[in-house]
N, C-alpha and C. Protein backbone atom coordinates (compact mmCIF):
# COMPACT_ATOMS: atom_id res chain seq x y z
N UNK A 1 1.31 63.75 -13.42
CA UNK A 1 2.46 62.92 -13.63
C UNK A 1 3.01 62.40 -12.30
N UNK A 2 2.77 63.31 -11.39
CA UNK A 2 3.59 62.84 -9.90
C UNK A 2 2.62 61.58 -9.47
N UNK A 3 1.58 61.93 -9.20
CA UNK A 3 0.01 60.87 -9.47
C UNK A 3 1.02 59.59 -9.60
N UNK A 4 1.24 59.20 -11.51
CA UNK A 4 1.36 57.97 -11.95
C UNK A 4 2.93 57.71 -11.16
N UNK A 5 3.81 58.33 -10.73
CA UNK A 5 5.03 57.79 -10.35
C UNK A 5 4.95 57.61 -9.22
N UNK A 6 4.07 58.41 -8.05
CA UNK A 6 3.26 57.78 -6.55
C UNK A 6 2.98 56.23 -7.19
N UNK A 7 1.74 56.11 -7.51
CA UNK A 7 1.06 54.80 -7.94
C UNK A 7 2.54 53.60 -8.09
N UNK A 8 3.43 54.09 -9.36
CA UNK A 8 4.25 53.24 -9.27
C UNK A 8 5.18 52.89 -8.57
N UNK A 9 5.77 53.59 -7.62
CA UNK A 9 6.75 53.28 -6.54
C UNK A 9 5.93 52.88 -5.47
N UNK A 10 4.60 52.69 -5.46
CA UNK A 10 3.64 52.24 -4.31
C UNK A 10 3.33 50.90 -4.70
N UNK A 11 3.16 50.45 -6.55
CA UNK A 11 3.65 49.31 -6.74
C UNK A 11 4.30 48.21 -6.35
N UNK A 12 5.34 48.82 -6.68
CA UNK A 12 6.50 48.65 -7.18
C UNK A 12 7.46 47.83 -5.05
N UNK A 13 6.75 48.71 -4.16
CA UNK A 13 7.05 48.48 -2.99
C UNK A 13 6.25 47.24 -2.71
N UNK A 14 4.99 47.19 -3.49
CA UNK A 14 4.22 46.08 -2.70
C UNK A 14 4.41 44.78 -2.95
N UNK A 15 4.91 44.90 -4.94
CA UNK A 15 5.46 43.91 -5.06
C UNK A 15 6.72 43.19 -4.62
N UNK A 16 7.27 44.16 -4.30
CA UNK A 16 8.75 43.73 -3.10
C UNK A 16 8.65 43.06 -2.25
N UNK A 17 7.40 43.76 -1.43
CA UNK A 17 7.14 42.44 -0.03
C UNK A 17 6.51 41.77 -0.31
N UNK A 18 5.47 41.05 -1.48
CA UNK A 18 4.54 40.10 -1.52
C UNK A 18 5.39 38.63 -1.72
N UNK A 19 6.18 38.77 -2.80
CA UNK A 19 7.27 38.23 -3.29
C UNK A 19 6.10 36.75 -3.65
N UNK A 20 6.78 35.92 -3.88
CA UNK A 20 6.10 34.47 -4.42
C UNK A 20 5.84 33.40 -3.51
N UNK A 21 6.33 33.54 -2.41
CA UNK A 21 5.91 32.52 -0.90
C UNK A 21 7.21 32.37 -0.89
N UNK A 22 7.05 31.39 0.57
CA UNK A 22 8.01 31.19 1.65
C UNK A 22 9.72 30.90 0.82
N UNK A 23 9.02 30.02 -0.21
CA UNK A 23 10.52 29.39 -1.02
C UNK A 23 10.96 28.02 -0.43
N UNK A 24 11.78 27.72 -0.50
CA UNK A 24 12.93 26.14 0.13
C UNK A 24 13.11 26.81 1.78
N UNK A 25 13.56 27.44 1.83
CA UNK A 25 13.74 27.41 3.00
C UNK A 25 12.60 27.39 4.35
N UNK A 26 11.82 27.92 3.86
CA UNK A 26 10.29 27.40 5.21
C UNK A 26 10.12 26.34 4.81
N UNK A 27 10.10 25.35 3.72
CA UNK A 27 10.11 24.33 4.04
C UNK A 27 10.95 23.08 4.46
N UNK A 28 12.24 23.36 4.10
CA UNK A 28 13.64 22.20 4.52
C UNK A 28 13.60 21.63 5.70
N UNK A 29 12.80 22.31 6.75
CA UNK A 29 12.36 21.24 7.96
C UNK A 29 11.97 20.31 7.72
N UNK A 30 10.98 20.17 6.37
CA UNK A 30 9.99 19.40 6.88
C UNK A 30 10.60 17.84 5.08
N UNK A 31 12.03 17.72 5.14
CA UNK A 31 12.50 17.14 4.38
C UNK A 31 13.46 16.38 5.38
N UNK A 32 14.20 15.12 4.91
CA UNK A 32 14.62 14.61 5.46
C UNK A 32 15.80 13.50 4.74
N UNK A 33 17.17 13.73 4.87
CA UNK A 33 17.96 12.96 4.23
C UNK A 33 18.20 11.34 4.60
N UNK A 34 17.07 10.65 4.01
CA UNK A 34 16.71 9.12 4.83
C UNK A 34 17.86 8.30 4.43
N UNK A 35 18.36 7.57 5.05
CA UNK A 35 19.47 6.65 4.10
C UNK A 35 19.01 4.95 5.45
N UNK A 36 19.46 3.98 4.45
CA UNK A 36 19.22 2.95 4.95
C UNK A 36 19.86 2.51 6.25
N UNK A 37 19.57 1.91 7.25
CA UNK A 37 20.67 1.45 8.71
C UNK A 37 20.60 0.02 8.40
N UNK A 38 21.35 -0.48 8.18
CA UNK A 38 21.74 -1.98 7.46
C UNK A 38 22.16 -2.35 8.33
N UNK A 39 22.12 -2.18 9.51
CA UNK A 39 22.24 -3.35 11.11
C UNK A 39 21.12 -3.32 11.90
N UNK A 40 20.11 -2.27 11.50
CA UNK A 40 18.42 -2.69 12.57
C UNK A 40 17.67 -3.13 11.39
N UNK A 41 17.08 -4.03 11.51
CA UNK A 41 15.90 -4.46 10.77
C UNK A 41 14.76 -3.95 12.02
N UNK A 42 13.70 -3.86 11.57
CA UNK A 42 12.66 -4.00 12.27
C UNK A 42 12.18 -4.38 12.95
N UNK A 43 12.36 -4.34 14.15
CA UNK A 43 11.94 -6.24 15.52
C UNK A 43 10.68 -5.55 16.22
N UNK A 44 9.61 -4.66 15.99
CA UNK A 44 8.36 -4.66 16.68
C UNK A 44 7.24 -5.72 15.61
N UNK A 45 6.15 -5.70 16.22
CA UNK A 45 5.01 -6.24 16.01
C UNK A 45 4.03 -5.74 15.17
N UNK A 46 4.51 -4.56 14.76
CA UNK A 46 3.73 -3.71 14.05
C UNK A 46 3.08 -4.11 12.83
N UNK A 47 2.38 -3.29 11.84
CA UNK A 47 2.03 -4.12 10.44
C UNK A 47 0.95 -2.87 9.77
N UNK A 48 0.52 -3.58 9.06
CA UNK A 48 -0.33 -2.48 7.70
C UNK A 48 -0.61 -3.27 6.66
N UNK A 49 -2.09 -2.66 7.02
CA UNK A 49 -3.20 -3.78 5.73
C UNK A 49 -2.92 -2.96 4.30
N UNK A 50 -2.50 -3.51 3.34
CA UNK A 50 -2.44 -3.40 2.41
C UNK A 50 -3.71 -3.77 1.48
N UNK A 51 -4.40 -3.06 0.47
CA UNK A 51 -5.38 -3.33 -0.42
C UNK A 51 -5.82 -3.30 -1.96
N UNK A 52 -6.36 -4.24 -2.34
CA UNK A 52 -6.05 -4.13 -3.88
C UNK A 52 -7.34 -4.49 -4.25
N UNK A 53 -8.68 -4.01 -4.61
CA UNK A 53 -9.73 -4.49 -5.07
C UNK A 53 -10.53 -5.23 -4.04
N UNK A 54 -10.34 -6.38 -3.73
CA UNK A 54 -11.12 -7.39 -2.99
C UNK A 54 -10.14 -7.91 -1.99
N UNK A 55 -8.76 -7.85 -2.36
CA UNK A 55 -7.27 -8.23 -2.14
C UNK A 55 -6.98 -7.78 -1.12
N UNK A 56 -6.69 -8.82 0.30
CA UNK A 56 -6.11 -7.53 1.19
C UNK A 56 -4.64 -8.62 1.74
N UNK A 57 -4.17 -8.14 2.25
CA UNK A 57 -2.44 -8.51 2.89
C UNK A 57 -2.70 -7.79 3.75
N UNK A 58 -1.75 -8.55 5.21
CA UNK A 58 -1.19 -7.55 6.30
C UNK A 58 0.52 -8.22 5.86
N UNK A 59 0.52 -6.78 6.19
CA UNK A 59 1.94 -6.81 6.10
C UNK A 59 2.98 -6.44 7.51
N UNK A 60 3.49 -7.06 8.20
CA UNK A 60 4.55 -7.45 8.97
C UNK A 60 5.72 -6.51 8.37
N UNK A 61 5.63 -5.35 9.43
CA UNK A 61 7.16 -4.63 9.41
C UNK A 61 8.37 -5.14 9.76
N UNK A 62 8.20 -6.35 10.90
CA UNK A 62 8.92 -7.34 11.43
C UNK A 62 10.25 -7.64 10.61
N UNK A 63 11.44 -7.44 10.75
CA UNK A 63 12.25 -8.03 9.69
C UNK A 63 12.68 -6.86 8.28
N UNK A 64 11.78 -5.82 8.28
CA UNK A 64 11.99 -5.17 6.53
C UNK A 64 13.79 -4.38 7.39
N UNK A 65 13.82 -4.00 5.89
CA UNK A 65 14.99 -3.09 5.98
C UNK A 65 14.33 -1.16 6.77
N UNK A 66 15.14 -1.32 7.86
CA UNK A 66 14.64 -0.02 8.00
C UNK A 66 15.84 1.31 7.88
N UNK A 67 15.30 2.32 8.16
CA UNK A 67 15.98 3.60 7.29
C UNK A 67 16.19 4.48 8.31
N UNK A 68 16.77 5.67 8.48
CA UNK A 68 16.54 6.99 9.68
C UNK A 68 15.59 7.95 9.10
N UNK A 69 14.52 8.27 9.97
CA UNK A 69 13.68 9.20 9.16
C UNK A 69 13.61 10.00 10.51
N UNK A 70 14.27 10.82 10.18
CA UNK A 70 14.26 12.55 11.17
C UNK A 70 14.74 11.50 12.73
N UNK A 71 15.69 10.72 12.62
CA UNK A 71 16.29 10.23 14.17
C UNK A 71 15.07 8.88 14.04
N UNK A 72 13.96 8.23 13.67
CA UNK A 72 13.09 7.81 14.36
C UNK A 72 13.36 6.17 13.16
N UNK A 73 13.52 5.00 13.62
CA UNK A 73 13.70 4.24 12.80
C UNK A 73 12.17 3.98 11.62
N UNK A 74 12.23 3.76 10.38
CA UNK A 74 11.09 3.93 9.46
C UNK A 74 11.23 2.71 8.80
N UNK A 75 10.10 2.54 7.97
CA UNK A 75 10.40 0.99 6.65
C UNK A 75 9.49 2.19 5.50
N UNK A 76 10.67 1.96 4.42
CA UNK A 76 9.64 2.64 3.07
C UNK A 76 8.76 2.43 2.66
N UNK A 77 7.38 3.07 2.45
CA UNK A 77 6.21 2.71 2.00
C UNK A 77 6.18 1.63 0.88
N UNK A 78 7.38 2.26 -0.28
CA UNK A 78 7.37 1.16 -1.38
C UNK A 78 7.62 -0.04 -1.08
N UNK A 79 8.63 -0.04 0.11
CA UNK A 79 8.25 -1.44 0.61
C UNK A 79 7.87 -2.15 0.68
N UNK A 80 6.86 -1.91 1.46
CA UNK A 80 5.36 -2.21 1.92
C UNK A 80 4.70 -2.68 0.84
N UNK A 81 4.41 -1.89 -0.12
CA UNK A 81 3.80 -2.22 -1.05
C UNK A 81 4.27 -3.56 -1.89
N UNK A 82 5.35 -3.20 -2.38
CA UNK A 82 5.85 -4.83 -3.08
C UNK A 82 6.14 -6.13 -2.06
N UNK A 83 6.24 -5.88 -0.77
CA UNK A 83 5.89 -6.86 0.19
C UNK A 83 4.85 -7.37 -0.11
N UNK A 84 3.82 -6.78 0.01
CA UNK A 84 2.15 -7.06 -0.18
C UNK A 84 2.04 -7.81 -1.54
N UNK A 85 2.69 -7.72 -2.40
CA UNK A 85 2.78 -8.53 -3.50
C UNK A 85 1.66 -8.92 -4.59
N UNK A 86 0.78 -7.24 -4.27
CA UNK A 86 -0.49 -7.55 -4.98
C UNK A 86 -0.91 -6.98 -6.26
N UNK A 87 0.88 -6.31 -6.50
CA UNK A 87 0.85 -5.96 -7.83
C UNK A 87 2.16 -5.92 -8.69
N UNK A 88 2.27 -6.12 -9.70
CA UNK A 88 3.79 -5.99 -10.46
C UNK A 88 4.11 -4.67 -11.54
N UNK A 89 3.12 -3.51 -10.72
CA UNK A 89 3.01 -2.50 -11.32
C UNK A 89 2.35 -1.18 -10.60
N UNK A 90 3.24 -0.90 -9.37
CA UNK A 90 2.43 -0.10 -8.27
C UNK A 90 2.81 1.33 -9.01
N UNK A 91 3.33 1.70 -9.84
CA UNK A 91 3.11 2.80 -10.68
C UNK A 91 1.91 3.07 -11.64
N UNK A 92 1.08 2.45 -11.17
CA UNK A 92 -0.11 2.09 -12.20
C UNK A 92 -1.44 2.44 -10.76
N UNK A 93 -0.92 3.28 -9.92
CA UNK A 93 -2.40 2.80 -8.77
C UNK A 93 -1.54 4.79 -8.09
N UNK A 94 -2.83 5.22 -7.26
CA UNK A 94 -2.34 6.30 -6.44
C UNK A 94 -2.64 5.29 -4.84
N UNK A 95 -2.35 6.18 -3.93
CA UNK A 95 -2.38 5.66 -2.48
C UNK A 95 -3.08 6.08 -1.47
N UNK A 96 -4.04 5.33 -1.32
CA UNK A 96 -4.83 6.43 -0.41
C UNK A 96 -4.65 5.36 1.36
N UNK A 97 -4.65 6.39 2.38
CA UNK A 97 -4.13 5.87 3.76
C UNK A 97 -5.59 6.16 4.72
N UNK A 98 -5.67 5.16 5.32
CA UNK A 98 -6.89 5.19 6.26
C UNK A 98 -6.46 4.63 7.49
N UNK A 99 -6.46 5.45 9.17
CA UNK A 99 -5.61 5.20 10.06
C UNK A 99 -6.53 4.45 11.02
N UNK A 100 -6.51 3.65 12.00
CA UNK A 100 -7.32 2.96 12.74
C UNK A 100 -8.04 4.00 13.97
N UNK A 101 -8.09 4.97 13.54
CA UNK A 101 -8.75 6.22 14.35
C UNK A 101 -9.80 6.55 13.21
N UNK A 102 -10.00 6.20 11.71
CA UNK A 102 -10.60 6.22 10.83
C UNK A 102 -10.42 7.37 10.10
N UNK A 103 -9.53 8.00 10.14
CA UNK A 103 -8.55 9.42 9.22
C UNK A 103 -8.34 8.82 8.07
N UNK A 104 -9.16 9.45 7.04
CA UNK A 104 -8.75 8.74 5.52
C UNK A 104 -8.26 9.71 5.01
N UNK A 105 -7.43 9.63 4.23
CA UNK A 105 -6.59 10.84 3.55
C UNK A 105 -7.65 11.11 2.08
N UNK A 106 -8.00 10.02 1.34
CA UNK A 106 -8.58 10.50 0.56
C UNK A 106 -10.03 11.20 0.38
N UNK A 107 -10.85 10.89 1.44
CA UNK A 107 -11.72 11.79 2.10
C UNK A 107 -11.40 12.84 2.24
N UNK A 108 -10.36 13.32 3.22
CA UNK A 108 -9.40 14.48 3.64
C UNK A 108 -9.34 15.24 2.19
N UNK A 109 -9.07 14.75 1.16
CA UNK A 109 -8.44 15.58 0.05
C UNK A 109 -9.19 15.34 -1.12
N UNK A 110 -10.65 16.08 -0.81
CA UNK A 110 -12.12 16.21 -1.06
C UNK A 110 -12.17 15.06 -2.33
N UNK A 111 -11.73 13.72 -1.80
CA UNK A 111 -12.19 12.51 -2.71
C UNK A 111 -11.88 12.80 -4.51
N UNK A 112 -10.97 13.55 -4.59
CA UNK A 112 -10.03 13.38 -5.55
C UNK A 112 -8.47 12.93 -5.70
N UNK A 113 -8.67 12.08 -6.18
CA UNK A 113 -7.43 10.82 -6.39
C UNK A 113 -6.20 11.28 -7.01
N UNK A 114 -6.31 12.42 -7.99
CA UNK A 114 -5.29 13.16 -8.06
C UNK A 114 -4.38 14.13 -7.08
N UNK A 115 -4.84 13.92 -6.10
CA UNK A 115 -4.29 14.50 -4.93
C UNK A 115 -3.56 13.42 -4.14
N UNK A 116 -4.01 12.19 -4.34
CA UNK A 116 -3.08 11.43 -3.75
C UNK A 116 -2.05 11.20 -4.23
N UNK A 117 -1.06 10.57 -3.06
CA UNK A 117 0.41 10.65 -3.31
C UNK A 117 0.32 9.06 -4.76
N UNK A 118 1.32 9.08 -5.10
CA UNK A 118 1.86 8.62 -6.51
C UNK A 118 2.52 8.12 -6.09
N UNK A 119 3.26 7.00 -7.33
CA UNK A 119 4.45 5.95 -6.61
C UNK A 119 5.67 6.63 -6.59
N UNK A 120 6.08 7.56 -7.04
CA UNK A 120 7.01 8.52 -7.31
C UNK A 120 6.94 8.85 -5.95
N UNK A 121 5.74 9.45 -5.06
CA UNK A 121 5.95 9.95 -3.64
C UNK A 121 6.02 9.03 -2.98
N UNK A 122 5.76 7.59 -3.30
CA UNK A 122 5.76 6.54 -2.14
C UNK A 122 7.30 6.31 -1.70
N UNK A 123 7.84 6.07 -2.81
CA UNK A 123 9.54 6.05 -3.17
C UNK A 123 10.29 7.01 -2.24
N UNK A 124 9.34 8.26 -2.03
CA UNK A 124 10.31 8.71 -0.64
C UNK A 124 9.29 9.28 0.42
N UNK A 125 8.40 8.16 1.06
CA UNK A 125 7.79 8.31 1.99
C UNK A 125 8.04 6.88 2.66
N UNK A 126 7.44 6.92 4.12
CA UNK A 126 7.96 6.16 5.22
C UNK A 126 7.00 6.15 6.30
N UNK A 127 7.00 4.98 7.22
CA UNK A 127 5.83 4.90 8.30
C UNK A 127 7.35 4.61 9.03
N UNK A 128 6.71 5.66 10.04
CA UNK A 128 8.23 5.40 10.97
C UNK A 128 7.35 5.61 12.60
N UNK A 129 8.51 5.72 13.63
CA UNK A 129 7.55 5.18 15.12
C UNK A 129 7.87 6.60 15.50
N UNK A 130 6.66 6.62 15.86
CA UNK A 130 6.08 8.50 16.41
C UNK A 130 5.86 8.43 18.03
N UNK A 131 6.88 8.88 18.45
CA UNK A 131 6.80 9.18 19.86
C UNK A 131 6.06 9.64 20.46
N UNK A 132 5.08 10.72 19.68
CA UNK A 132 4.29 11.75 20.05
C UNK A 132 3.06 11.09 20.51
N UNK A 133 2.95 9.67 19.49
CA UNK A 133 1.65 9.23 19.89
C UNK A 133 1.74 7.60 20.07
N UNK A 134 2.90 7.08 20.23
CA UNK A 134 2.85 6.00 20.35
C UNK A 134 2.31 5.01 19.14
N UNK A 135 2.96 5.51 18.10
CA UNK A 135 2.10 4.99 16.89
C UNK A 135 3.12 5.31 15.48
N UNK A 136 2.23 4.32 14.63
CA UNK A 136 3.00 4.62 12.75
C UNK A 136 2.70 6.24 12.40
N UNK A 137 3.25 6.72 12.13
CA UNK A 137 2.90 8.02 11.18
C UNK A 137 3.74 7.78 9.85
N UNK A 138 2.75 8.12 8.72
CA UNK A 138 3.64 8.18 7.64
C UNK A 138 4.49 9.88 7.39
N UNK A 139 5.67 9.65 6.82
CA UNK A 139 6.37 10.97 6.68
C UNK A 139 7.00 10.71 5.45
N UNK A 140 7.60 11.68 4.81
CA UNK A 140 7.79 12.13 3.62
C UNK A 140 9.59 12.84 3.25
N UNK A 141 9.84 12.67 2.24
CA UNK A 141 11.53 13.14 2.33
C UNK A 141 11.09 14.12 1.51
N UNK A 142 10.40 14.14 0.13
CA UNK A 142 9.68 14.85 -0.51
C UNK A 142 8.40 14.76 -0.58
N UNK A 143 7.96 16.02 -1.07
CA UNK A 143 6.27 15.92 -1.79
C UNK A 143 6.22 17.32 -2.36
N UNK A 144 5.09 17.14 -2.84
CA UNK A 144 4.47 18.15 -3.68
C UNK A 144 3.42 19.04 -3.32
N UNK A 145 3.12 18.65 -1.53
CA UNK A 145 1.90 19.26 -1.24
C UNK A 145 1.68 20.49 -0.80
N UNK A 146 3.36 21.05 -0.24
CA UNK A 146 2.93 22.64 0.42
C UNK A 146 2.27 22.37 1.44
N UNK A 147 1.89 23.52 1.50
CA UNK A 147 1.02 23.41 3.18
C UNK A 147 -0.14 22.50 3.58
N UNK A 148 -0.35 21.93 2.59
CA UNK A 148 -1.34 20.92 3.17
C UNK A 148 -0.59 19.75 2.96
N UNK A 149 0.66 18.95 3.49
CA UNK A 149 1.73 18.28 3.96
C UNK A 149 0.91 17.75 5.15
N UNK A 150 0.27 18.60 6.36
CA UNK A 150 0.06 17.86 7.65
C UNK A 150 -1.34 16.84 6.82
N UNK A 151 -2.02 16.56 5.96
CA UNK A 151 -2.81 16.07 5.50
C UNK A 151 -2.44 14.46 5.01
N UNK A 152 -1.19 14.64 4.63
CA UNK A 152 -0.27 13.57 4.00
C UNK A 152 0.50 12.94 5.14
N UNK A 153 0.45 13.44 6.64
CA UNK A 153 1.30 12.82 7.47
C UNK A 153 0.56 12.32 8.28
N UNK A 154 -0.29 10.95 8.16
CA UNK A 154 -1.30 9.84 8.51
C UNK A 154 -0.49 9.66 10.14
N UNK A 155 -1.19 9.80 10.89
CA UNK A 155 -0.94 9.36 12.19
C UNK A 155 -2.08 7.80 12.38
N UNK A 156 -1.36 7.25 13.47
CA UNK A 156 -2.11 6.01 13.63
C UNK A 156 -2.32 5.01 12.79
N UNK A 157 -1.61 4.74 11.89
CA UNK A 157 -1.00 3.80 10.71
C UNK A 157 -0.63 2.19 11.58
N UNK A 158 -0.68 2.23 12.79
CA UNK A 158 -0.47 0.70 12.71
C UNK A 158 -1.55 -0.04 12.76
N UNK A 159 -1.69 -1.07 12.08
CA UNK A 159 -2.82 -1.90 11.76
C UNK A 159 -4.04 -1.15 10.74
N UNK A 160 -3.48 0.12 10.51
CA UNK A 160 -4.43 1.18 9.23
C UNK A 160 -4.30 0.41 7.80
N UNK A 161 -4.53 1.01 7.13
CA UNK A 161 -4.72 0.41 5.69
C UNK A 161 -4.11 1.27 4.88
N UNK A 162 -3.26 0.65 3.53
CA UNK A 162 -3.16 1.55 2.55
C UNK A 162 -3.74 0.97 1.25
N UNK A 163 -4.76 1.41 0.41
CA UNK A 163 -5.09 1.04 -0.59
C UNK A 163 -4.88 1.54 -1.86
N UNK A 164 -4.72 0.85 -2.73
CA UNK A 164 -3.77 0.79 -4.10
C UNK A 164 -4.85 1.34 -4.91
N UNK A 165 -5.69 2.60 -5.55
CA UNK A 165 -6.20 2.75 -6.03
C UNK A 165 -6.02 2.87 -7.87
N UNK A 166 -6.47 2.36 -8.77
CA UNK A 166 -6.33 2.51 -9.70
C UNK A 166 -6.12 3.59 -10.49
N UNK A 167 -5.67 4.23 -11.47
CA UNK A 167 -5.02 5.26 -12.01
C UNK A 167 -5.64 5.05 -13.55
N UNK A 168 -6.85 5.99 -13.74
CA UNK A 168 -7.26 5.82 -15.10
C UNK A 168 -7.15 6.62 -16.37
């Protein structure tokens, strides 16, 4: 009997520390309360090929409405997208990002499309100017990815591509 009540308070301890992961709080860094700055528009040179089948747009950040994303000025992906004007239904496509260093995300995320971000994630994602590298990185206010997040944060996005993949 002592046996089964060892066993269970040895349980019973392990399940205490295993617990269910990190929770909200290891991740709240990596969120960001974006709100619009309605006196900078966008004045670099920057841009992003947009793609739709055969369909391509560059799109000119030049001018969009931009936002604060973690201090760094950003333009919303959805933006982008209905800028590009190559669809009247970008809830109907997932997003896959390919950076001019040739980093494809959907490669990255073993060429299943259900792993790419959704228009729901585009809605609060952002290509904003990355100090680190002198370049677009896309970033995120939300997602769904957990730790594989650095997968979803495309460095080298200016003049990269985002393509509108179909959703079947």
């Amino acid at each position: 009997m002592r046996i089964i009540r060892l066993l269970f308070a040895l349980l019973a301890a392990l399940a205490a520390t295993v617990g269910c992961g990190p929770g909200w709080d290891e991740y709240k860094d990596h969120y960001s309360p974006a709100g619009p700055v309605v006196t900078a528009p966008w004045a670099g040179p920057e841009s992003v090929f947009i793609v739709l089948a055969d369909a391509q747009v560059e799109v000119a950040l030049e001018g969009m409405q931009t936002y604060d994303y973690l201090g760094a000025l950003a333009v919303s992906l959805s933006d982008l997208v209905i800028q590009s004007g190559l669809t009247p239904n970008p809830e109907s496509f997932r997003y896959d990002f390919t950076a001019t260093d040739g980093y494809d995300l959907f490669i990255k995320r073993y060429e299943d499309i259900s792993l790419l971000p959704s228009w729901q994630e585009m809605l609060k994602g952002y290509l904003y100017w990355d100090t680190r590298y002198d370049d677009l990185t896309a970033g995120w206010t939300e997602h769904p990815w957990g730790s594989a997040l650095s997968a979803y944060q495309v460095k080298w996005m200016n003049g990269g591509t985002i393509t509108l993949l179909p959703v079947e």
